[in-house]
C-alpha atoms as a PDB file:
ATOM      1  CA  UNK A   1      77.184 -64.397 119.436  1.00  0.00           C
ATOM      2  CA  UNK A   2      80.470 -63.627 121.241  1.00  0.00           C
ATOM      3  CA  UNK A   3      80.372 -63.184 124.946  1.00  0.00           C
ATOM      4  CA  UNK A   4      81.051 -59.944 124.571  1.00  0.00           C
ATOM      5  CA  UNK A   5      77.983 -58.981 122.167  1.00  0.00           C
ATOM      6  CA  UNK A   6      76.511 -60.708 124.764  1.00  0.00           C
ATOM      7  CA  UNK A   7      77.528 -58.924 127.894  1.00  0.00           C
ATOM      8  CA  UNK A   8      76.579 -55.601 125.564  1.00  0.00           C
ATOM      9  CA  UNK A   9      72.580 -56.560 124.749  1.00  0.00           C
ATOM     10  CA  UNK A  10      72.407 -57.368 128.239  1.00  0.00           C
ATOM     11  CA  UNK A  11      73.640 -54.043 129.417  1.00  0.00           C
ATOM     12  CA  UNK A  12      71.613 -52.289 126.938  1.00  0.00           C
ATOM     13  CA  UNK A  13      68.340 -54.192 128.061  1.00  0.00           C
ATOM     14  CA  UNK A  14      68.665 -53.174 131.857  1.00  0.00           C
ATOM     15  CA  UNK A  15      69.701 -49.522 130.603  1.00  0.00           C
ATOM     16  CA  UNK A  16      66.729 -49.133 128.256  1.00  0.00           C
ATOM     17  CA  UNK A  17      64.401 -51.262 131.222  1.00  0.00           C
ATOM     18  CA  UNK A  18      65.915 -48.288 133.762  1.00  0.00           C
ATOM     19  CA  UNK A  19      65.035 -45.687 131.841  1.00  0.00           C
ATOM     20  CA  UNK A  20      61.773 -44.174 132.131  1.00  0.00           C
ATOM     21  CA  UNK A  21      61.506 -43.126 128.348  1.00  0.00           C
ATOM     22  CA  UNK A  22      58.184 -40.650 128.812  1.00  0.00           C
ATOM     23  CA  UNK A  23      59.730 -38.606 132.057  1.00  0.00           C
ATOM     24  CA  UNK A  24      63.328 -39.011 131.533  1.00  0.00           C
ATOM     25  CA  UNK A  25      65.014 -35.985 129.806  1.00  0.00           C
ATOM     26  CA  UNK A  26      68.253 -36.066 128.668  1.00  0.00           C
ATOM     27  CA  UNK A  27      70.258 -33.021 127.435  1.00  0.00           C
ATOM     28  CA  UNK A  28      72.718 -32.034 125.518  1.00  0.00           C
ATOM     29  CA  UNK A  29      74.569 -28.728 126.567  1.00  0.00           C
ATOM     30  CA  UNK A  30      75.869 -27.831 123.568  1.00  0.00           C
ATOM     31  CA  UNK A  31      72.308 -26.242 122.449  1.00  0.00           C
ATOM     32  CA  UNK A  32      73.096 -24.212 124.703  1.00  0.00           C
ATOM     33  CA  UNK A  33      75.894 -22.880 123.564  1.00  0.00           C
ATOM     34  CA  UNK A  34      74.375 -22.459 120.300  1.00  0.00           C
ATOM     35  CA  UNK A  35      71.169 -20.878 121.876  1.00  0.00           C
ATOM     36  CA  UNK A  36      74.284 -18.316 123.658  1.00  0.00           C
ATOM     37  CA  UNK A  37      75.111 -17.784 119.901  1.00  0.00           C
ATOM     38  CA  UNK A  38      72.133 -16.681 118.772  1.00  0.00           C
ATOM     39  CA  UNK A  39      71.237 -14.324 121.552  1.00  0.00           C
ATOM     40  CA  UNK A  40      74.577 -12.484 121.137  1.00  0.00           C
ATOM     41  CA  UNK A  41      73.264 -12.296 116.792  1.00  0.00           C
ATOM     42  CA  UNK A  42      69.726 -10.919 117.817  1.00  0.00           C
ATOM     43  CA  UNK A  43      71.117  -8.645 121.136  1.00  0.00           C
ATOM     44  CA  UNK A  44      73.440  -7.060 118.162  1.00  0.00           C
ATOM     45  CA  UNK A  45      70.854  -7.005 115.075  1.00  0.00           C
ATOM     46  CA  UNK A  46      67.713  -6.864 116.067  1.00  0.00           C
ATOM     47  CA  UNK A  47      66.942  -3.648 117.191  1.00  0.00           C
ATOM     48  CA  UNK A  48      68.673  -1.951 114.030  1.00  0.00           C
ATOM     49  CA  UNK A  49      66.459  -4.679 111.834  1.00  0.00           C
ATOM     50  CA  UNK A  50      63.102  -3.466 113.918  1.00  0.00           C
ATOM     51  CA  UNK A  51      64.053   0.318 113.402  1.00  0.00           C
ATOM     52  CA  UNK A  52      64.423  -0.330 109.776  1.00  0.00           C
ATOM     53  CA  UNK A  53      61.501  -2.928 108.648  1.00  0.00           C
ATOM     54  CA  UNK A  54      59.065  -4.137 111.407  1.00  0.00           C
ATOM     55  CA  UNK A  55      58.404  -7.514 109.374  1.00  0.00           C
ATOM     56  CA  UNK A  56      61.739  -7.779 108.914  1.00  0.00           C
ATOM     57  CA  UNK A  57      62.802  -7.705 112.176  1.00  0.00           C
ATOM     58  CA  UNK A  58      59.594 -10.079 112.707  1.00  0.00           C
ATOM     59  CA  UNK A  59      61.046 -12.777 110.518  1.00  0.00           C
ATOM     60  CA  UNK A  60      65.041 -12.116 111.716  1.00  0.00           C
ATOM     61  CA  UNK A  61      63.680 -13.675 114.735  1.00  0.00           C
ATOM     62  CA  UNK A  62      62.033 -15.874 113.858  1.00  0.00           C
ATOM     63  CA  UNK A  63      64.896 -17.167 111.364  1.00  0.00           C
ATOM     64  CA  UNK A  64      67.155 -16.886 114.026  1.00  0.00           C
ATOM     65  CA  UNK A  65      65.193 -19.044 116.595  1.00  0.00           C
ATOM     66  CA  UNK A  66      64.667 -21.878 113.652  1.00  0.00           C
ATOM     67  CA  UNK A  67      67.850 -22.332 113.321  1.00  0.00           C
ATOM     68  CA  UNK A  68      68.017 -22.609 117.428  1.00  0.00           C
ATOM     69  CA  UNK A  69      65.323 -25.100 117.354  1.00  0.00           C
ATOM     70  CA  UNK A  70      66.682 -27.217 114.540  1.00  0.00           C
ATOM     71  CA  UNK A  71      70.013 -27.260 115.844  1.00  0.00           C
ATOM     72  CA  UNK A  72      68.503 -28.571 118.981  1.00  0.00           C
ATOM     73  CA  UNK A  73      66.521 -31.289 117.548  1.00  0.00           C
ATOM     74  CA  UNK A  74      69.641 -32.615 115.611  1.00  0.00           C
ATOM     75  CA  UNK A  75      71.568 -32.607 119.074  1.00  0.00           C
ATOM     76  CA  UNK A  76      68.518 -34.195 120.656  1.00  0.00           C
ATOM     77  CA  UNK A  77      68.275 -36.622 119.187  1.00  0.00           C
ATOM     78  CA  UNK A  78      72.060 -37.930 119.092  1.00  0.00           C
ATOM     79  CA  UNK A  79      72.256 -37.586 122.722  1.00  0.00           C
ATOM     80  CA  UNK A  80      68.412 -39.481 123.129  1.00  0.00           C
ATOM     81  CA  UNK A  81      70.285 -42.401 120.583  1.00  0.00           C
ATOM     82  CA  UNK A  82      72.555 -42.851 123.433  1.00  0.00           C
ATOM     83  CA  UNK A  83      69.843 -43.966 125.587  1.00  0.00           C
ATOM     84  CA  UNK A  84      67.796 -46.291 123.273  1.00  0.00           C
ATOM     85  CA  UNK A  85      64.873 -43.411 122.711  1.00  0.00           C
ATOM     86  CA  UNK A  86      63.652 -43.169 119.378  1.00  0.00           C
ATOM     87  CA  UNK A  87      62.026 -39.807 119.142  1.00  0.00           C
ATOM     88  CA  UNK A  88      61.519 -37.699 122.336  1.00  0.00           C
ATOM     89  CA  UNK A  89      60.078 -38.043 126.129  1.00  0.00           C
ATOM     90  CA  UNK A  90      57.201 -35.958 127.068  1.00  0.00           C
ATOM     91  CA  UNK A  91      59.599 -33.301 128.749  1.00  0.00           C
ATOM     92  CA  UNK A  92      61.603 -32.635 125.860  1.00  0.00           C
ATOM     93  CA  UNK A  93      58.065 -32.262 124.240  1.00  0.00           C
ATOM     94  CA  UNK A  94      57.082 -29.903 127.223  1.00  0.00           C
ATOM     95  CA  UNK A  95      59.953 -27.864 126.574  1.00  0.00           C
ATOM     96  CA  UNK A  96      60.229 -27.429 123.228  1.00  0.00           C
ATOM     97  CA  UNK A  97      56.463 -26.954 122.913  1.00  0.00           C
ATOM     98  CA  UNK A  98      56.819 -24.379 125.578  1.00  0.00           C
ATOM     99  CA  UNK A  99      59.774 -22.606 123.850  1.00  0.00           C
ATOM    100  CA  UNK A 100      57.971 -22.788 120.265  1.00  0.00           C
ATOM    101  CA  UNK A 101      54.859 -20.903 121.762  1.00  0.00           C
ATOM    102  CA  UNK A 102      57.152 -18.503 123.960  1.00  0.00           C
ATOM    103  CA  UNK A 103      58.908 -17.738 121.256  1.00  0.00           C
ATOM    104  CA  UNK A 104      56.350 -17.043 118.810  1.00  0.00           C
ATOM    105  CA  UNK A 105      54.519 -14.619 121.390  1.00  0.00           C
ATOM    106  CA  UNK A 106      57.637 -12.640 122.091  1.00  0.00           C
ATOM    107  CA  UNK A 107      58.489 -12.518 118.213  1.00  0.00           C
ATOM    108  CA  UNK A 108      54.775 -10.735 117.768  1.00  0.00           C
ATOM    109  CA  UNK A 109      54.967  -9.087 121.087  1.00  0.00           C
ATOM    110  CA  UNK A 110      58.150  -6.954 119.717  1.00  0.00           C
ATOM    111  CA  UNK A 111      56.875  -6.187 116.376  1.00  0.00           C
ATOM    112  CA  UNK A 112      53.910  -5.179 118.068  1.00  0.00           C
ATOM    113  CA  UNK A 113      55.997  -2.626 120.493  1.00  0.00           C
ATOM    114  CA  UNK A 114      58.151  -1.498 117.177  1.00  0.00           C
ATOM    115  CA  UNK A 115      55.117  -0.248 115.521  1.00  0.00           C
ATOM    116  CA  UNK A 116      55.041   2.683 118.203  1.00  0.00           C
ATOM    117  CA  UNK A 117      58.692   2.690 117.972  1.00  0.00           C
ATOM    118  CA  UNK A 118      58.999   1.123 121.196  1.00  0.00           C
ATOM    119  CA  UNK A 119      62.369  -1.024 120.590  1.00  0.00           C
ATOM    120  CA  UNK A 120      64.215  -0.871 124.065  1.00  0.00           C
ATOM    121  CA  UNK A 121      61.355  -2.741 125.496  1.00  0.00           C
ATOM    122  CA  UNK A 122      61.817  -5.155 122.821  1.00  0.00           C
ATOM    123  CA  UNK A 123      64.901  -6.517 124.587  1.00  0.00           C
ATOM    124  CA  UNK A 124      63.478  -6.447 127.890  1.00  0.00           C
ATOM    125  CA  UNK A 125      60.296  -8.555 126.516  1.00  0.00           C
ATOM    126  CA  UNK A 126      62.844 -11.778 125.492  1.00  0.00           C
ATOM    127  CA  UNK A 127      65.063 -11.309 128.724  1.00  0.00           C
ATOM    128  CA  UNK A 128      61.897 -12.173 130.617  1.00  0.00           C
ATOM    129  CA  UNK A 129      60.445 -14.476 127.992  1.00  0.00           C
ATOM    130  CA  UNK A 130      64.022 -16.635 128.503  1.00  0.00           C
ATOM    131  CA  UNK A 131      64.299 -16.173 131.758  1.00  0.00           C
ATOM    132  CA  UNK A 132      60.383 -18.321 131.945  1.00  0.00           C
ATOM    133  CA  UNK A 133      61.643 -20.721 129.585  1.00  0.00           C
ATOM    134  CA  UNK A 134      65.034 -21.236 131.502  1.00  0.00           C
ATOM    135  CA  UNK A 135      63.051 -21.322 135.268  1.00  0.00           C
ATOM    136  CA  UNK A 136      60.960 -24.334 133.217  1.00  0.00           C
ATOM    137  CA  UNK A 137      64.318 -26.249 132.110  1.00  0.00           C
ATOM    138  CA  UNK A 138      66.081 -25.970 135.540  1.00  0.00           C
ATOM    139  CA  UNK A 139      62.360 -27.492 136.854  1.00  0.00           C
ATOM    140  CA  UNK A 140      62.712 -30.116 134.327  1.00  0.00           C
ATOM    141  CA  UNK A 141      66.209 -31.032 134.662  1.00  0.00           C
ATOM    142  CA  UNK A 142      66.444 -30.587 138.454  1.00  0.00           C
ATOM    143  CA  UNK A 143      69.599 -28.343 137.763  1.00  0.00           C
ATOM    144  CA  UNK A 144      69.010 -25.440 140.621  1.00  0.00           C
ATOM    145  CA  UNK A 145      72.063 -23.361 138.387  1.00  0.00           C
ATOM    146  CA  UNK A 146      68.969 -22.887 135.670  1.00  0.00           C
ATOM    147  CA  UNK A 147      66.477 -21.592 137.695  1.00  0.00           C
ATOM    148  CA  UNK A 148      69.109 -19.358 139.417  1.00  0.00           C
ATOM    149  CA  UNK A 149      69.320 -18.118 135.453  1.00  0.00           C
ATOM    150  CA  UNK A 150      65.629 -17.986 135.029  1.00  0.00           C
ATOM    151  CA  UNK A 151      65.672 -15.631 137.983  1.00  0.00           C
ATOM    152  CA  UNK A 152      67.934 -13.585 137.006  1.00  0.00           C
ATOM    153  CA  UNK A 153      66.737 -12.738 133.603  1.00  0.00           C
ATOM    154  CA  UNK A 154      63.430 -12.505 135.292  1.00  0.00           C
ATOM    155  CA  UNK A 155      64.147  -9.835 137.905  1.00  0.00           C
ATOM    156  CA  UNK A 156      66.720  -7.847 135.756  1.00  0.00           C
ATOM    157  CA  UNK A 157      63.698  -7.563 133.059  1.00  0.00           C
ATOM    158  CA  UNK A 158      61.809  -6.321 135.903  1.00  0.00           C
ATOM    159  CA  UNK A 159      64.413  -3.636 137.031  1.00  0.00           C
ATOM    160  CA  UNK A 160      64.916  -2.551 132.997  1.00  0.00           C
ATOM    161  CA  UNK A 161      61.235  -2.037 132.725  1.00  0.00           C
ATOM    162  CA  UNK A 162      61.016   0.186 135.798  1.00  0.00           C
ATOM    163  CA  UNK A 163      64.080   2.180 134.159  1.00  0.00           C
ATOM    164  CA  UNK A 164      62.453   2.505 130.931  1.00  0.00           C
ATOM    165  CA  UNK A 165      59.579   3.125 132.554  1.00  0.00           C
ATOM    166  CA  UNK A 166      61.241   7.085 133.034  1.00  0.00           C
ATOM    167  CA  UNK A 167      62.926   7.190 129.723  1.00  0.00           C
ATOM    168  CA  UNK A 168      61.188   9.569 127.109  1.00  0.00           C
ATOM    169  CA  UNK A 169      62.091   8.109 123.878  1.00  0.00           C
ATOM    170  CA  UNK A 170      62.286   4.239 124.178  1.00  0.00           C
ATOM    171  CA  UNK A 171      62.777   4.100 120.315  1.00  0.00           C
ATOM    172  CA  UNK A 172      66.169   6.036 119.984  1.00  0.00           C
ATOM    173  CA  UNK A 173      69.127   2.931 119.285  1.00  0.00           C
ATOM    174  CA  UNK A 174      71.618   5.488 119.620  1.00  0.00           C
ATOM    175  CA  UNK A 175      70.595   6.399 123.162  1.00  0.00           C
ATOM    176  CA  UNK A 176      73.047   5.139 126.636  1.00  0.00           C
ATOM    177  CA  UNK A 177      70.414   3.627 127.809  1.00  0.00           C
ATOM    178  CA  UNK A 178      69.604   1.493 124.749  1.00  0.00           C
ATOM    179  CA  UNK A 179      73.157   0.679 124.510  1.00  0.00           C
ATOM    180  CA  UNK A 180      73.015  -0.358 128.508  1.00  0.00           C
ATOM    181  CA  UNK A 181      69.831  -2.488 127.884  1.00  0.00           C
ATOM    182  CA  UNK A 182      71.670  -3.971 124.749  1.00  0.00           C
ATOM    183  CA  UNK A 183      74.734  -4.984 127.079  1.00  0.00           C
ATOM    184  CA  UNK A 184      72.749  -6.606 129.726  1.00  0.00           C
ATOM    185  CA  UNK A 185      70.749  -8.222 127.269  1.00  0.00           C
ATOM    186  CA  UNK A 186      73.843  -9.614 125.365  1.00  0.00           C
ATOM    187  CA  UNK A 187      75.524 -10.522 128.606  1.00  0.00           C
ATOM    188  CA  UNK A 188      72.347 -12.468 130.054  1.00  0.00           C
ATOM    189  CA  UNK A 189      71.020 -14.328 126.270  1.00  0.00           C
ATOM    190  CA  UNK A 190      74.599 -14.725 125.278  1.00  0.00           C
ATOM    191  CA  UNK A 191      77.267 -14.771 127.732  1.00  0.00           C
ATOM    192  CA  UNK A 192      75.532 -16.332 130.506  1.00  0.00           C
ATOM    193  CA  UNK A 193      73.861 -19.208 129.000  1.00  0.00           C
ATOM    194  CA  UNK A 194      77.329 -20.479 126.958  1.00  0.00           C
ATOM    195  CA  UNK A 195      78.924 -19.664 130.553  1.00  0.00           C
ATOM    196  CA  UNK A 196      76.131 -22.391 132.210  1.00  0.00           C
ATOM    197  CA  UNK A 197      76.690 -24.610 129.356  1.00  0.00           C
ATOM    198  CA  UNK A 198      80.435 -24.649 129.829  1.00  0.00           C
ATOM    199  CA  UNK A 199      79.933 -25.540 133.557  1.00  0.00           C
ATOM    200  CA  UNK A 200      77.534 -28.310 133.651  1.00  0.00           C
ATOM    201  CA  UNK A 201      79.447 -30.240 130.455  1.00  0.00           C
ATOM    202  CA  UNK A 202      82.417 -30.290 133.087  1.00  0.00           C
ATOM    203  CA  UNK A 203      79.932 -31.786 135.949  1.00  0.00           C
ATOM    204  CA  UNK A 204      78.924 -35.068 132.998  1.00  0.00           C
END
């Protein structure tokens, strides 16, 4: 073995003997540009897909968020390669368990509302749902620009329900006030998390 090769194992025994492998959590911010993706595909889609077919706006979601979660996994696991960890720590476990369940309620949660053709509310429901999710990451990650995020979706889904709260028909997708819900929702699941994303991969 050359010195180098040497040098190398010994590096990656003190790195893997640093490493606390069930509380460390590392993270790769692409997902979140692809998680940016796929809110600005569902803020677009799904409220047209709920008008039209309840199940299939059920399983447009749910679609949608596989593909999140898969994508996710994939990058997981390169970046956790990079650190000597073979499957996941307990707070990527946390987290995605915490997503898959969040997810799943807020997927039944909206075909629930679209069955009394509530679908503005809809949107609301996953701002707030996020905005939990996010507050959990920037906990995990001890990034305060996520839980600034979390916050944000958390009080503007807040504010929308007290708006919708006055509206008559929360079902009408041609409305301005379905259309305003639909732009903060694209700007806050979309814009804002690819924006975040951006930021931190210039911090690493």
């Amino acid at each position: 073995m050359s010195e180098k090769d040497e040098a190398l194992q010994h590096l990656s025994a003190i790195k893997s003997a640093l490493v606390d492998k069930d509380t460390f959590f590392p993270y790769n911010y692409n997902a979140f540009i692809v998680w940016g993706v796929i809110g600005m595909i569902m803020t677009l889609f799904m409220g047209m897909i709920l008008k039209n077919s309840i199940l299939a706006g059920a399983l447009f979601s749910l679609v949608m968020m596989s593909i999140g979660f898969v994508v996710e996994g994939k990058l997981t696991k390169m970046t956790n390669s990079d650190y000597d960890i073979e499957s996941c720590t307990k707070k990527q476990r946390f987290i995605a368990g915490m997503f898959t369940f969040l997810t799943l309620f807020a997927t039944l949660f909206c075909a629930l509302l679209a069955k009394y053709d509530l679908i503005i509310p809809a949107y609301i429901v996953w701002i707030f749902v996020i905005g939990i999710g996010d507050f959990a990451v920037g906990f995990v990650l001890n990034q305060s620009i996520f839980t600034k995020t979390a916050f944000l979706d958390i009080f503007a889904a807040m504010a929308l329900s007290v708006g919708a709260f006055f509206m008559n028909d929360l079902g009408n997708i041609d409305s301005p006030f379905f259309y305003f819900i639909q732009a903060v929702t694209f700007f806050l699941l979309g814009i804002m998390p690819i924006l975040v994303a951006l930021k931190m991969k210039r911090k690493i």
